[in-house]
N, C-alpha and C. Protein backbone atom coordinates (compact mmCIF):
# COMPACT_ATOMS: atom_id res chain seq x y z
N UNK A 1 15.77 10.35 -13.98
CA UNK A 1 14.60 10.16 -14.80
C UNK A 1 14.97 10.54 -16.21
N UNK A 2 14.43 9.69 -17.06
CA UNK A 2 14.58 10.24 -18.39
C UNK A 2 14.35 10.84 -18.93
N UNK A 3 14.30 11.43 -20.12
CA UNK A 3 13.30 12.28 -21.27
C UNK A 3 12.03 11.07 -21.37
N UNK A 4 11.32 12.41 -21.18
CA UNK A 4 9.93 11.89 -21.76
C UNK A 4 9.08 10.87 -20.78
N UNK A 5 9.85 10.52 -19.49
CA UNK A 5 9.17 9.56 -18.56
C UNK A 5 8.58 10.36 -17.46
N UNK A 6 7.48 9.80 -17.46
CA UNK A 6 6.24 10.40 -16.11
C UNK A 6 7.20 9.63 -14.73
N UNK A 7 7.12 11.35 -13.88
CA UNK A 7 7.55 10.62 -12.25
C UNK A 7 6.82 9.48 -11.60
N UNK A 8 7.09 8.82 -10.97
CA UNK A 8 6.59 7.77 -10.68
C UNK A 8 5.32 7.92 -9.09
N UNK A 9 4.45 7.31 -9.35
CA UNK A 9 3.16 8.07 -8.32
C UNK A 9 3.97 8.14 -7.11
N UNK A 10 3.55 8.87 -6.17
CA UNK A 10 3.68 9.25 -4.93
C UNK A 10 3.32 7.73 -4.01
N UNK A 11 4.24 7.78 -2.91
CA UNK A 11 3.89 6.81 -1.83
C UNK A 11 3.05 7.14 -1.06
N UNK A 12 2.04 6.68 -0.52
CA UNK A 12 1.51 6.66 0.76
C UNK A 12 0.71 5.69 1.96
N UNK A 13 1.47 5.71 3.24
CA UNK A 13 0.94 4.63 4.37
C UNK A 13 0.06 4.75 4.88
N UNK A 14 -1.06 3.65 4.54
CA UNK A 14 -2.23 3.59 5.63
C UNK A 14 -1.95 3.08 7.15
N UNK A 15 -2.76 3.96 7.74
CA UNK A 15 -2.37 3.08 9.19
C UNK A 15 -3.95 2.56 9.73
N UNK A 16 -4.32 1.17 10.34
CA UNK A 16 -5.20 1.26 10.77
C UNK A 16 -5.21 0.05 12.42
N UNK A 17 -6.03 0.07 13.06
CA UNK A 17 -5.72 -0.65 14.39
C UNK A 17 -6.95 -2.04 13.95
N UNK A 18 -6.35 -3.37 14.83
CA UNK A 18 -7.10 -4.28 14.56
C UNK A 18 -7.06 -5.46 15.45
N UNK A 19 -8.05 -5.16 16.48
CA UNK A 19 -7.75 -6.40 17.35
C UNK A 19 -7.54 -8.00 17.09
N UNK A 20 -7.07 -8.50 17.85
CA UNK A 20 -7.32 -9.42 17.24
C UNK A 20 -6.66 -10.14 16.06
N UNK A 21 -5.61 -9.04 15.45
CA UNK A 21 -5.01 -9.90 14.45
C UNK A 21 -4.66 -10.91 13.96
N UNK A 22 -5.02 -11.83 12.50
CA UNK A 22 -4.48 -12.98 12.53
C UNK A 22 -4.03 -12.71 11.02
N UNK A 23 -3.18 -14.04 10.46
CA UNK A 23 -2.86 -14.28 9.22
C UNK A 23 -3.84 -14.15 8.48
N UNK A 24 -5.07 -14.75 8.88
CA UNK A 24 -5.84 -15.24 8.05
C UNK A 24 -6.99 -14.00 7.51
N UNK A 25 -6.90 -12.95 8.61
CA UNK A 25 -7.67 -11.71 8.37
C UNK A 25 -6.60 -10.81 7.54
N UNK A 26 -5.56 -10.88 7.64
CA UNK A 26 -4.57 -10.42 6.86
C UNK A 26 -4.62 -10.61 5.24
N UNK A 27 -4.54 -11.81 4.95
CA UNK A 27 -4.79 -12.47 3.54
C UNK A 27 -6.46 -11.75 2.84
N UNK A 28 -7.25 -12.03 3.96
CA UNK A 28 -8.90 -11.32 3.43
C UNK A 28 -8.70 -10.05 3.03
N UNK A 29 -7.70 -9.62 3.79
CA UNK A 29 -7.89 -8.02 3.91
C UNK A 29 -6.88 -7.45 2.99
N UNK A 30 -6.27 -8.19 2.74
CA UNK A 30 -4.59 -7.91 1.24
C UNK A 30 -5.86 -8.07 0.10
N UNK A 31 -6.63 -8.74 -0.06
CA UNK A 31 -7.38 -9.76 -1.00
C UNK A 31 -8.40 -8.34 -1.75
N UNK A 32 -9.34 -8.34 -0.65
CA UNK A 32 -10.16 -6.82 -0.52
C UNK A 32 -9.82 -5.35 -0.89
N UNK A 33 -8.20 -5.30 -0.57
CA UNK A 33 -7.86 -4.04 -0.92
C UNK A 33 -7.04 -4.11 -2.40
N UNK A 34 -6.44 -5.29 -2.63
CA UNK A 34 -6.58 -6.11 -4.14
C UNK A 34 -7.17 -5.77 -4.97
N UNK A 35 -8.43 -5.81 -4.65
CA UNK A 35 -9.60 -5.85 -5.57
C UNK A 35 -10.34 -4.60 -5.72
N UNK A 36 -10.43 -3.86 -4.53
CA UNK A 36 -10.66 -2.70 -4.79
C UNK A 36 -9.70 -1.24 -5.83
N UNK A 37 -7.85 -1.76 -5.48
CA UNK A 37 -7.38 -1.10 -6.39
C UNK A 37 -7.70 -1.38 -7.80
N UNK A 38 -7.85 -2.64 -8.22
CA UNK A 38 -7.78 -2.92 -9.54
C UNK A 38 -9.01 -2.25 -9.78
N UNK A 39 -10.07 -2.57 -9.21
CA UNK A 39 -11.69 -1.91 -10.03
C UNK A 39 -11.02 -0.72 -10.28
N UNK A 40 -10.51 0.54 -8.89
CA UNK A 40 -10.51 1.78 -9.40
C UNK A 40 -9.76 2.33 -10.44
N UNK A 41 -8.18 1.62 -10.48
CA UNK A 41 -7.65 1.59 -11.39
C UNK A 41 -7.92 0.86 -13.66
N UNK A 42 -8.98 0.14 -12.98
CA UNK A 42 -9.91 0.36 -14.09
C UNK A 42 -11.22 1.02 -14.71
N UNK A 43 -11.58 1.98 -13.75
CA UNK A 43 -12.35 2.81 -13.83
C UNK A 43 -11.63 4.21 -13.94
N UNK A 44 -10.14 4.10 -14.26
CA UNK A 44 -9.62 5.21 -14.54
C UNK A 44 -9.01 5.91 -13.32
N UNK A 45 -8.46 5.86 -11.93
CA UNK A 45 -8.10 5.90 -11.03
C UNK A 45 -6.92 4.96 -10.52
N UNK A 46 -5.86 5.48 -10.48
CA UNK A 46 -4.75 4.76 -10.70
C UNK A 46 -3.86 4.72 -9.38
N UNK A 47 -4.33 3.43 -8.51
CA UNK A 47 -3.59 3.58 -7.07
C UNK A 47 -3.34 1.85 -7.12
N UNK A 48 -2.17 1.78 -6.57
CA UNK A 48 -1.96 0.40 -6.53
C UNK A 48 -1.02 -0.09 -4.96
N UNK A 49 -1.58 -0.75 -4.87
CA UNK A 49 -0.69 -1.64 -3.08
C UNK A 49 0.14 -2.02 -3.35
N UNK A 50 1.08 -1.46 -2.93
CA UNK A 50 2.49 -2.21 -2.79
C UNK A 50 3.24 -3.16 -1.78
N UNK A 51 2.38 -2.82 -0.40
CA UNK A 51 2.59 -3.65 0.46
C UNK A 51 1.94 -3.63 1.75
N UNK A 52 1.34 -4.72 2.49
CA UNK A 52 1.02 -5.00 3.53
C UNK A 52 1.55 -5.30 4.41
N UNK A 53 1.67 -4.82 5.76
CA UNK A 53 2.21 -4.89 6.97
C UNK A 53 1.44 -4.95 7.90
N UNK A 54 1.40 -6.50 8.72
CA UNK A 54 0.68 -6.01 9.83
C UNK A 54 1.68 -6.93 11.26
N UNK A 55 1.09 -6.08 12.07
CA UNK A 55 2.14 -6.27 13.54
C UNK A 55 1.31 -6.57 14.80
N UNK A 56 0.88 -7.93 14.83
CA UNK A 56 0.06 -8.57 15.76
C UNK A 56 0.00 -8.16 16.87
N UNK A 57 1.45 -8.16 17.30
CA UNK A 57 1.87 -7.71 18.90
C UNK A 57 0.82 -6.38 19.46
N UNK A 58 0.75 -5.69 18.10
CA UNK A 58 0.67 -4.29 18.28
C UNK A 58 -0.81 -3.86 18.03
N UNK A 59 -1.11 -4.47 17.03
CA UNK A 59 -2.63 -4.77 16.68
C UNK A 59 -2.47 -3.76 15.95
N UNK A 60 -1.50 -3.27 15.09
CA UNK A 60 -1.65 -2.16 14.22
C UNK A 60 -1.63 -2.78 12.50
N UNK A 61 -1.89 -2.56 11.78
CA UNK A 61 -1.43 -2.93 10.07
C UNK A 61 -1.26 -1.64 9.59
N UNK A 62 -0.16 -1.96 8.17
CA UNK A 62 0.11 -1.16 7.59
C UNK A 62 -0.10 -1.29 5.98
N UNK A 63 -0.40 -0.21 5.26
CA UNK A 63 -0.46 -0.29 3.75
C UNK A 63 0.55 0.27 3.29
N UNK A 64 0.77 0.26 2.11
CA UNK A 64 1.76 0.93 1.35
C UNK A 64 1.16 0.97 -0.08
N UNK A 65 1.00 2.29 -0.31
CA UNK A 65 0.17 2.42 -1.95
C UNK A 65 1.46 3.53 -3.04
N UNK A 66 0.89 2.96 -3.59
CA UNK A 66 1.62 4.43 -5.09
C UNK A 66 0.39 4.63 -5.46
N UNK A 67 0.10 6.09 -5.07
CA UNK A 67 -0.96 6.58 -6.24
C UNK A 67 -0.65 8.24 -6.07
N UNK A 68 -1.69 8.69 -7.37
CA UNK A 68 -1.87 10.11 -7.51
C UNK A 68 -1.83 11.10 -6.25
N UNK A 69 -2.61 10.53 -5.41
CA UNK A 69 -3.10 11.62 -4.33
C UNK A 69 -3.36 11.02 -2.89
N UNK A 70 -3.35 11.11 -1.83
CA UNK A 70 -3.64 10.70 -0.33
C UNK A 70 -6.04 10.55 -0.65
N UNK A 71 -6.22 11.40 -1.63
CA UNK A 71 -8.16 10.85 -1.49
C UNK A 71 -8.31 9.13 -2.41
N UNK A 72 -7.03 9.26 -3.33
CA UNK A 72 -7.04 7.88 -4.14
C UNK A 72 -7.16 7.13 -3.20
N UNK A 73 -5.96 7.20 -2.67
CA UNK A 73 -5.73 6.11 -1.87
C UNK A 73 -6.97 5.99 -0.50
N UNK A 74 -7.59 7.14 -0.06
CA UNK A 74 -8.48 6.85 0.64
C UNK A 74 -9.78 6.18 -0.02
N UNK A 75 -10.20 6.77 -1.11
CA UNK A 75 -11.18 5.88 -2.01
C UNK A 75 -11.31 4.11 -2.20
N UNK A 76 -10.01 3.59 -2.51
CA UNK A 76 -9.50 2.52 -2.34
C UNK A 76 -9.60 1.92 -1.08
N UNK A 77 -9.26 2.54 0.31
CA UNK A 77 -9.57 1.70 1.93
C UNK A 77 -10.98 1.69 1.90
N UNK A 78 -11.84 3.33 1.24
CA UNK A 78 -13.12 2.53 1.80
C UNK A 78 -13.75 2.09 1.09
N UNK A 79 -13.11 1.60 -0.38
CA UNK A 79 -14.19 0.40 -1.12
C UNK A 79 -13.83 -0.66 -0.57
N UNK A 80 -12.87 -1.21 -0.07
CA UNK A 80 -12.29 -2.28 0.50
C UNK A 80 -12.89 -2.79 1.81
N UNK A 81 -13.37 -1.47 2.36
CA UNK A 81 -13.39 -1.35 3.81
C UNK A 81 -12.57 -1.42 4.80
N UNK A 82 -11.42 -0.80 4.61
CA UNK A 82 -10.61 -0.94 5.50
C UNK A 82 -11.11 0.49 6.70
N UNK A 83 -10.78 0.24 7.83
CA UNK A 83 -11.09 1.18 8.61
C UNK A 83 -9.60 2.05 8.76
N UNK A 84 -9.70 3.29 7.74
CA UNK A 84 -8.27 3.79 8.36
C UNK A 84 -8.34 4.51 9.07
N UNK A 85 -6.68 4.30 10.11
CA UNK A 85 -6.70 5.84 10.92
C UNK A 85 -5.90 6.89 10.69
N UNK A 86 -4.83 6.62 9.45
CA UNK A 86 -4.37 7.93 9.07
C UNK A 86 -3.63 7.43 7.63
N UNK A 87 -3.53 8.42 7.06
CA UNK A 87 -3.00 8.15 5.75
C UNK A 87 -1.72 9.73 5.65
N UNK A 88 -0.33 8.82 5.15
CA UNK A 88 0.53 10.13 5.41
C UNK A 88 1.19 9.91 4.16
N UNK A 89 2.07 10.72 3.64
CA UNK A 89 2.74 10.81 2.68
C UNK A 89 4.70 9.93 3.05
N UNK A 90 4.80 8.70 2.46
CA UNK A 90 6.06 8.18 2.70
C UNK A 90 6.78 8.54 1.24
N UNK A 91 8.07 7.97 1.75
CA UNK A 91 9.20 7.86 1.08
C UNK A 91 9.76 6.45 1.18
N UNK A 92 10.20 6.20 -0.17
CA UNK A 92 11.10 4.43 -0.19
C UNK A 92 12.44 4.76 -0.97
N UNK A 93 12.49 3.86 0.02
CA UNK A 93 14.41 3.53 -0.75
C UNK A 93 14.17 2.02 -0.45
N UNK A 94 15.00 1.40 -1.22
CA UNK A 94 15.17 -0.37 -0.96
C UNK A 94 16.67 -0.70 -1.03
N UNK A 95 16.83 -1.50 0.23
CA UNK A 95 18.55 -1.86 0.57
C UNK A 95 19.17 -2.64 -0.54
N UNK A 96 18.02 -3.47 -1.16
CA UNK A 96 19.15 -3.64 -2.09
C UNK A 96 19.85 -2.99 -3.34
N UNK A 97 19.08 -1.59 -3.59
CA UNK A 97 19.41 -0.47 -4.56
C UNK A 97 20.37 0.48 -3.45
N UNK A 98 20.47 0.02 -2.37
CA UNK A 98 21.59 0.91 -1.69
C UNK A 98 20.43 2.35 -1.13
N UNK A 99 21.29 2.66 -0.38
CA UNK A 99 20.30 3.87 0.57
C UNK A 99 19.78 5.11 0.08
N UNK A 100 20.57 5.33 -1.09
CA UNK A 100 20.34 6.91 -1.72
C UNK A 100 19.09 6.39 -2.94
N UNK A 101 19.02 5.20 -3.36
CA UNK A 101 18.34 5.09 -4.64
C UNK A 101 17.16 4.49 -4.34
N UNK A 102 16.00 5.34 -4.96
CA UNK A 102 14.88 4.91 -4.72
C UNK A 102 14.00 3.49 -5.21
N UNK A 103 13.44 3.39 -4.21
CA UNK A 103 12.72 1.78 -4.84
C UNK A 103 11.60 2.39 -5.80
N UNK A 104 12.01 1.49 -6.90
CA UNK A 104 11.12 2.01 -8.29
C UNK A 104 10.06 1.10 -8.36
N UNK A 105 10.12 -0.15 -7.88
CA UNK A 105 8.98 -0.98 -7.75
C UNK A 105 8.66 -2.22 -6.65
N UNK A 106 8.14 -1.76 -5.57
CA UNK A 106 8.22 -2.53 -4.61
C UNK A 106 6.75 -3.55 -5.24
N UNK A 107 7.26 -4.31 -4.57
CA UNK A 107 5.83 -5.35 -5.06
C UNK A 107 5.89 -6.43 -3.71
N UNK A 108 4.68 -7.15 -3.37
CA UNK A 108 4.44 -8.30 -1.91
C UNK A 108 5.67 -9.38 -2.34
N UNK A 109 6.63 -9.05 -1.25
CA UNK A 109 7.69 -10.31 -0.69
C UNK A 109 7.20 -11.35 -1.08
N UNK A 110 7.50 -12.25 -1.11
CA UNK A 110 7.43 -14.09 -0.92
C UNK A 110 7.16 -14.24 0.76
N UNK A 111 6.02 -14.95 0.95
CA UNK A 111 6.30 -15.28 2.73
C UNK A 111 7.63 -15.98 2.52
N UNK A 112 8.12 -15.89 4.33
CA UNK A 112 9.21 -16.38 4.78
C UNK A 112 8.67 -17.60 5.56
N UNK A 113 8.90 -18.80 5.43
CA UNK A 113 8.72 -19.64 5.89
C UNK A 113 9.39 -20.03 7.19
């Protein structure tokens, strides 16, 4: 880190269960929690999604936020409405910065076709 640069927010994974999973509730629900970071983050509350995961088989989804605190990020699921069932504190690294170096900005993949 440099002189003079703010650490970069904290990670943290939502977990929540969802029968039924489809793409298409997936997209609503990326869309929703979208929109809910940006309001809060323009109301001065600064949490942003970095990524969505969800695992049909399993009926589980996953979030991935950078923000201040684990209540940000809860503020954000329930303007959205997401139903969470736990919110924990992660860590990232990204393979293509190699294993020791942290991912400084994950942002939503490209689907894979």
């Amino acid at each position: 880190m440099s002189k003079g640069s703010s650490p970069s927010p904290a990670r943290y994974l939502v977990e929540w269960y969802q029968p039924a999973l489809t793409e298409a509730l997936l997209k609503r629900t990326a869309r929703r929690i979208d929109r809910s970071t940006a309001e809060l983050s323009k109301e001065g509350t600064a949490v942003d999604l970095l990524l969505t995961l969800f695992m049909p088989d399993d009926e589980v989804a996953f979030c991935l936020f950078a923000a201040g605190s684990p209540a940000r990020v809860e503020q954000a699921c329930r303007r959205a409405q997401l139903p969470v069932e736990r919110i924990t504190t992660a860590i990232t690294c990204c393979a293509t910065a190699g294993a020791s170096q942290p991912c400084s900005a994950i942002r939503h993949p490209p689907a894979i076709s």
